[in-house]
N, C-alpha and C. Protein backbone atom coordinates (compact mmCIF):
# COMPACT_ATOMS: atom_id res chain seq x y z
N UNK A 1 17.27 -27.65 -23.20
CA UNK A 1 16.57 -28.64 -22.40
C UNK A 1 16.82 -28.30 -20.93
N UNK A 2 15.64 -28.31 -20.36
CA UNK A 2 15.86 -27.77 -18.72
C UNK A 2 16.65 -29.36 -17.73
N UNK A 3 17.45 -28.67 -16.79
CA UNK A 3 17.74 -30.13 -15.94
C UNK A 3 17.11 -30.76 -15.45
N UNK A 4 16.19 -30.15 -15.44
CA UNK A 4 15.21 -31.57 -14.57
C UNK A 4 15.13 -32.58 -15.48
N UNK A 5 14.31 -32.27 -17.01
CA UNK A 5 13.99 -33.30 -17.90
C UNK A 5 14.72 -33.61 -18.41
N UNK A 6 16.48 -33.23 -17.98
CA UNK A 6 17.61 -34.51 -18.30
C UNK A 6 17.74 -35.23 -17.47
N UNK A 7 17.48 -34.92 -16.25
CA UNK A 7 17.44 -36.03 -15.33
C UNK A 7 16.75 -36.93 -15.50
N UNK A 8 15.61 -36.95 -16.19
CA UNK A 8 14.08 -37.58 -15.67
C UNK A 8 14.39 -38.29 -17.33
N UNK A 9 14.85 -38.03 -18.04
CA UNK A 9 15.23 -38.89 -19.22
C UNK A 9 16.23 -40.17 -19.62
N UNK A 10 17.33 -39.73 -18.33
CA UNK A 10 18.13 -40.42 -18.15
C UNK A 10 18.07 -41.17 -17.46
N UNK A 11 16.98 -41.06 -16.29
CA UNK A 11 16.78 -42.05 -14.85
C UNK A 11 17.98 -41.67 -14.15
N UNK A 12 18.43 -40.31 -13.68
CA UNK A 12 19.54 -40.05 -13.04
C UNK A 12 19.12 -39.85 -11.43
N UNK A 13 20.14 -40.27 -10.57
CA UNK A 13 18.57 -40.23 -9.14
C UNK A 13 19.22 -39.46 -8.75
N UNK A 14 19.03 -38.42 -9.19
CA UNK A 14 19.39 -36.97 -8.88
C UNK A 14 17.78 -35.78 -8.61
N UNK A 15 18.23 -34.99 -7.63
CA UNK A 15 17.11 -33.57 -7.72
C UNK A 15 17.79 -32.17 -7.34
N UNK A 16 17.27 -31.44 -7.65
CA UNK A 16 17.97 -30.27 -7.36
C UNK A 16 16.87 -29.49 -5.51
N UNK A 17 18.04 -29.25 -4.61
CA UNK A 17 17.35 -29.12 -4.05
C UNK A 17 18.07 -27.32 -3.53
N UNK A 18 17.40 -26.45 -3.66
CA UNK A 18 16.88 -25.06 -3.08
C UNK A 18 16.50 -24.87 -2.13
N UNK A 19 17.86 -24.65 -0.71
CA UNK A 19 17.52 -24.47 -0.10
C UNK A 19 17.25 -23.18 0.27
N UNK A 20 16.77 -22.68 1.59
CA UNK A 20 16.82 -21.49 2.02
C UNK A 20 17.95 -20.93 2.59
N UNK A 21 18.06 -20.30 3.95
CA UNK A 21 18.98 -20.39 4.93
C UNK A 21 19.21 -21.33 5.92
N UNK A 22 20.24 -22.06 5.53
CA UNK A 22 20.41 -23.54 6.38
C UNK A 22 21.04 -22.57 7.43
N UNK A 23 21.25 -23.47 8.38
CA UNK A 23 21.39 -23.44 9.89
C UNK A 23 21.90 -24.67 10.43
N UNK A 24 22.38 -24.45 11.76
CA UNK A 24 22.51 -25.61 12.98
C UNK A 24 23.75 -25.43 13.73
N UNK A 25 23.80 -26.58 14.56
CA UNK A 25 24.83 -25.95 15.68
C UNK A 25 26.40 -25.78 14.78
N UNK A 26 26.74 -26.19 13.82
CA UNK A 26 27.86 -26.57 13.50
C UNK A 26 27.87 -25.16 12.09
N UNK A 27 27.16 -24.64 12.16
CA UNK A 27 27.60 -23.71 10.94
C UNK A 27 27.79 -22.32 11.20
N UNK A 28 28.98 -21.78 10.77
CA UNK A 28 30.07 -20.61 11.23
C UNK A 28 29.79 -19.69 10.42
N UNK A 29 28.53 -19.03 10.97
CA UNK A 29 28.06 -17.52 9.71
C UNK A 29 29.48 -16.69 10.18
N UNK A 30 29.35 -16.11 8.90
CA UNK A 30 30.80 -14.87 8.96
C UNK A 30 29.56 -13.58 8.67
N UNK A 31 30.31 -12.66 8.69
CA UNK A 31 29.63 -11.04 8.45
C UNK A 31 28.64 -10.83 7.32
N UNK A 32 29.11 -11.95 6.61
CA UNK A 32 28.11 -11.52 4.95
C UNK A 32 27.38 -12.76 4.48
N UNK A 33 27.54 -13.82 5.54
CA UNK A 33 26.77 -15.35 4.88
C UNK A 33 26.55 -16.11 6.42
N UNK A 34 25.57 -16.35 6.13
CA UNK A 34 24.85 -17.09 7.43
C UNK A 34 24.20 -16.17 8.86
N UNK A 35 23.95 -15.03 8.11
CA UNK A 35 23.07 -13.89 9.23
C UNK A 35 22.38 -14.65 10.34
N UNK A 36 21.78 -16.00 10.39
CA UNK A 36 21.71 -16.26 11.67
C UNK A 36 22.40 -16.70 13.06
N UNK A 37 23.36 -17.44 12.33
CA UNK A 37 24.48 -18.07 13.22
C UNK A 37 25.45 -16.93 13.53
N UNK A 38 25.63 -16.20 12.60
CA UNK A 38 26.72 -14.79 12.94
C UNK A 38 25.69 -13.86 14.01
N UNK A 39 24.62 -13.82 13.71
CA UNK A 39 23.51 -13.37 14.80
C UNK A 39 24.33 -13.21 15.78
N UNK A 40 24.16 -14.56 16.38
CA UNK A 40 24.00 -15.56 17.36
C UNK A 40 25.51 -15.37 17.82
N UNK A 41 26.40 -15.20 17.19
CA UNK A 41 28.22 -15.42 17.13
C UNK A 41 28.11 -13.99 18.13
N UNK A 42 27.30 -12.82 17.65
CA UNK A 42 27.88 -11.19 17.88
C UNK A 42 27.37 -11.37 19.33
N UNK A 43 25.86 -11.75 19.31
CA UNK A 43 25.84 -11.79 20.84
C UNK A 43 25.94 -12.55 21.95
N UNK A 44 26.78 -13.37 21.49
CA UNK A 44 27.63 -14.26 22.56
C UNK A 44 29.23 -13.70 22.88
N UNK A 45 29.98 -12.56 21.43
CA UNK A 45 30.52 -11.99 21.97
C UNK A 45 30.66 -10.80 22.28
N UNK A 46 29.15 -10.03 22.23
CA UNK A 46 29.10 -8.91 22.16
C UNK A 46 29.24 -7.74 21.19
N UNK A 47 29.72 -8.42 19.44
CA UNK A 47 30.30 -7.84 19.06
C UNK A 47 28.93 -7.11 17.91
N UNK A 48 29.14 -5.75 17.13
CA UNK A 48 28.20 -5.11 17.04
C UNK A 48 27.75 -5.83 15.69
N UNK A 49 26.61 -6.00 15.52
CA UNK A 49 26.25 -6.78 14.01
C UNK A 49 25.85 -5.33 12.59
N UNK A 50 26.41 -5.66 11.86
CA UNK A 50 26.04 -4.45 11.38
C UNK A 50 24.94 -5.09 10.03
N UNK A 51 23.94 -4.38 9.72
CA UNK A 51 23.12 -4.36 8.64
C UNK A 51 23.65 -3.84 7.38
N UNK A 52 23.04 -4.84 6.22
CA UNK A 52 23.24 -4.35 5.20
C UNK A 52 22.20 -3.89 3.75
N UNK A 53 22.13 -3.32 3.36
CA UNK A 53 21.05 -3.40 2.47
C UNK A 53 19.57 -3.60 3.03
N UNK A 54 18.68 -3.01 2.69
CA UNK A 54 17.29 -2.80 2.76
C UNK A 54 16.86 -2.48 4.48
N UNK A 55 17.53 -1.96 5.09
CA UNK A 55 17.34 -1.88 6.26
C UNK A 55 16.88 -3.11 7.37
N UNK A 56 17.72 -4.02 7.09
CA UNK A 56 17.21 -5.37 8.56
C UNK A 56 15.74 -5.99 7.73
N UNK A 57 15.00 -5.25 6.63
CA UNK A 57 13.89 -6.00 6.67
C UNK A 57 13.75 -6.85 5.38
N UNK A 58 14.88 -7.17 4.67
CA UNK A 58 14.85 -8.75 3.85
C UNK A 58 14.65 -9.83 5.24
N UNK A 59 13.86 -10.77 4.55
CA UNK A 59 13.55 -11.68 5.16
C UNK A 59 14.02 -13.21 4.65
N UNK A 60 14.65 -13.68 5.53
CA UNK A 60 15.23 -15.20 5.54
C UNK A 60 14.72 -16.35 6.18
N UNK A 61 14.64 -17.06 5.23
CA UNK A 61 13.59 -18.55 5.01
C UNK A 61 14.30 -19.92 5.96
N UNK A 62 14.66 -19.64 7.13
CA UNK A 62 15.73 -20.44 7.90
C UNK A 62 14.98 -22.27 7.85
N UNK A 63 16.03 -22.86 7.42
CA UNK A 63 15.62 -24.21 8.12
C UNK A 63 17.22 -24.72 8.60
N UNK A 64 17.14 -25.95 9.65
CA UNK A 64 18.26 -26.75 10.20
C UNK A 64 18.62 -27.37 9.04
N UNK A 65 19.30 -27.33 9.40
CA UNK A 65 20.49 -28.64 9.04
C UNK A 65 20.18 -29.99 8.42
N UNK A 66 19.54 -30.39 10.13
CA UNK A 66 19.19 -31.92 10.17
C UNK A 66 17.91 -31.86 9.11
N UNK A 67 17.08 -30.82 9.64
CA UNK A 67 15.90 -31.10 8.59
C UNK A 67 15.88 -31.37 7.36
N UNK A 68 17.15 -30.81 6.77
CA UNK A 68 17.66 -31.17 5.25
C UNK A 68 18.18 -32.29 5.37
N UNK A 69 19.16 -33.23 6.11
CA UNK A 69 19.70 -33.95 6.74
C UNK A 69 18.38 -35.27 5.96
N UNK A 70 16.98 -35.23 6.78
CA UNK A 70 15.82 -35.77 6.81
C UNK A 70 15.82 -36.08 5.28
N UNK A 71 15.40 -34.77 5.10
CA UNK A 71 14.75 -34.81 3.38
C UNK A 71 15.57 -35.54 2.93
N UNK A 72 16.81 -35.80 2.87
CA UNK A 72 18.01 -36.18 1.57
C UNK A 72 17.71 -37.47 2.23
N UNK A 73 17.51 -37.98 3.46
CA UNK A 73 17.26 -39.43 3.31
C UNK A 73 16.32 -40.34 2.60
N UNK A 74 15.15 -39.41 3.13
CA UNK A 74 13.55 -39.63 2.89
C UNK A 74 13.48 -39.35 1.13
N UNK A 75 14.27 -38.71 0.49
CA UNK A 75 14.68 -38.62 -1.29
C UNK A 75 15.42 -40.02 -1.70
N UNK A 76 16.17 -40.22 -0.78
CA UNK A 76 17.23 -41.83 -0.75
C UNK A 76 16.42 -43.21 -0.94
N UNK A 77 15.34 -43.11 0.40
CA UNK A 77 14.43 -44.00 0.00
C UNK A 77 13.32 -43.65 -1.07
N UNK A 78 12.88 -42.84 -1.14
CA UNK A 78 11.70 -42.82 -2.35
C UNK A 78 12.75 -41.48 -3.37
N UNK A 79 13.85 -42.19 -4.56
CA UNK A 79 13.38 -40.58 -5.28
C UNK A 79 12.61 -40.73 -6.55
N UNK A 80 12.49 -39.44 -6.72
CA UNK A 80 11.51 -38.64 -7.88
C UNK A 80 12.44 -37.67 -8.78
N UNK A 81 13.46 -38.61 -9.63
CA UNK A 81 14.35 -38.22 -10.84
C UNK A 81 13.63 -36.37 -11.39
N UNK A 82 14.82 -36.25 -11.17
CA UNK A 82 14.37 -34.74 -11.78
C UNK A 82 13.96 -33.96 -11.63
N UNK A 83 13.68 -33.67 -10.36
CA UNK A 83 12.69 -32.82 -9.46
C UNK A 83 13.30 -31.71 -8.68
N UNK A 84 12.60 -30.95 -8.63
CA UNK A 84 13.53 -29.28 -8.26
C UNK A 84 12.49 -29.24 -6.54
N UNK A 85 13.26 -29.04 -5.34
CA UNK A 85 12.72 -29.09 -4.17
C UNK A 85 13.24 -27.19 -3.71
N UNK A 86 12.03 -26.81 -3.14
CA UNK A 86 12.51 -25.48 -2.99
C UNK A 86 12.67 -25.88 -1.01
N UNK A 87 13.79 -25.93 -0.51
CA UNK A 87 13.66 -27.05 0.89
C UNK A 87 13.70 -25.34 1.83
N UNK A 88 13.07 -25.13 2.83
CA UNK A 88 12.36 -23.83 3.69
C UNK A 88 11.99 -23.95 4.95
N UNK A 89 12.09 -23.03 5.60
CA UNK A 89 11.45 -23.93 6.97
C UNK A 89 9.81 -23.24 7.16
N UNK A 90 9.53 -22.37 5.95
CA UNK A 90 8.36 -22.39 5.65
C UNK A 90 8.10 -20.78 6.68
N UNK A 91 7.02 -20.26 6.50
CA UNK A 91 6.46 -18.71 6.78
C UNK A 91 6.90 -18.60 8.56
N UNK A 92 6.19 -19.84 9.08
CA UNK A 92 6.30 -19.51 10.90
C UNK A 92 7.90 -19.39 11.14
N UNK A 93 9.13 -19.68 10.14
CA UNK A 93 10.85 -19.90 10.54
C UNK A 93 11.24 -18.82 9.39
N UNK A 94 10.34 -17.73 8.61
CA UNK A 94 10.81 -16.97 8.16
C UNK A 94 10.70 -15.49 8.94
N UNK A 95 12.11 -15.00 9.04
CA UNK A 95 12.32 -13.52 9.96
C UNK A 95 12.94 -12.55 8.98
N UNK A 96 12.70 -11.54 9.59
CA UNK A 96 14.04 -10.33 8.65
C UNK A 96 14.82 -10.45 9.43
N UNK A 97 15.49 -9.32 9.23
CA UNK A 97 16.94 -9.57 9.73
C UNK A 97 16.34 -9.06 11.50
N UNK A 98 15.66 -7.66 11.16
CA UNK A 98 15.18 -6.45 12.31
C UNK A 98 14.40 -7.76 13.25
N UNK A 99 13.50 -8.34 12.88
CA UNK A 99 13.05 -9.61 13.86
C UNK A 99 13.79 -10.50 14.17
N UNK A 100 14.61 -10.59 13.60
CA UNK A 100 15.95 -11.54 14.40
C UNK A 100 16.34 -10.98 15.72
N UNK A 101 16.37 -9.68 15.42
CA UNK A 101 17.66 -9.12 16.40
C UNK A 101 16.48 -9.51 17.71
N UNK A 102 15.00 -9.42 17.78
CA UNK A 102 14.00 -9.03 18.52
C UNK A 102 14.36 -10.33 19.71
């Protein structure tokens, strides 16, 4: 039985939510998790960012924080038991790595 339709059987006010690459001022990318904020970390101290795999051009689906922040409220007041949210900041907030650096 998939989780959603245990949720949605049980009336559990639960959803599964998928995010992308969260973000915001408060989150501390290290070398191998959070490529944007560690971005952001190297060239504030200069330090060299190194690439991994596929050459800079995987591409990451960035949304904030708060924007998730939003959703989990806006789920609080209306939810929809059982429901799988793929949460993104959608094509115009998706970069590779190589357009990041840009």
């Amino acid at each position: 039985m998939a989780a959603a339709s245990r949720s949605s059987n049980f009336s559990l006010p639960s959803c599964c939510l998928r995010g992308g690459c969260l973000t915001g001022p408060n989150h501390s990318g290290v070398e191998l998790h959070g490529f944007l904020s560690y971005l952001v970390k190297c060239n504030i101290d200069g330090t060299e960012y190194r690439v991994y795999g596929y050459k800079g051009k995987q591409v990451r689906d960035n949304i904030h924080s708060e924007d998730v922040a939003v959703f989990m409220y806006e789920f609080y007041l209306n939810p929809r038991y059982g429901e799988v949210y793929n949460l993104g900041g959608g094509k115009d907030n998706s970069r590779s790595i190589l357009e990041a650096f840009e």
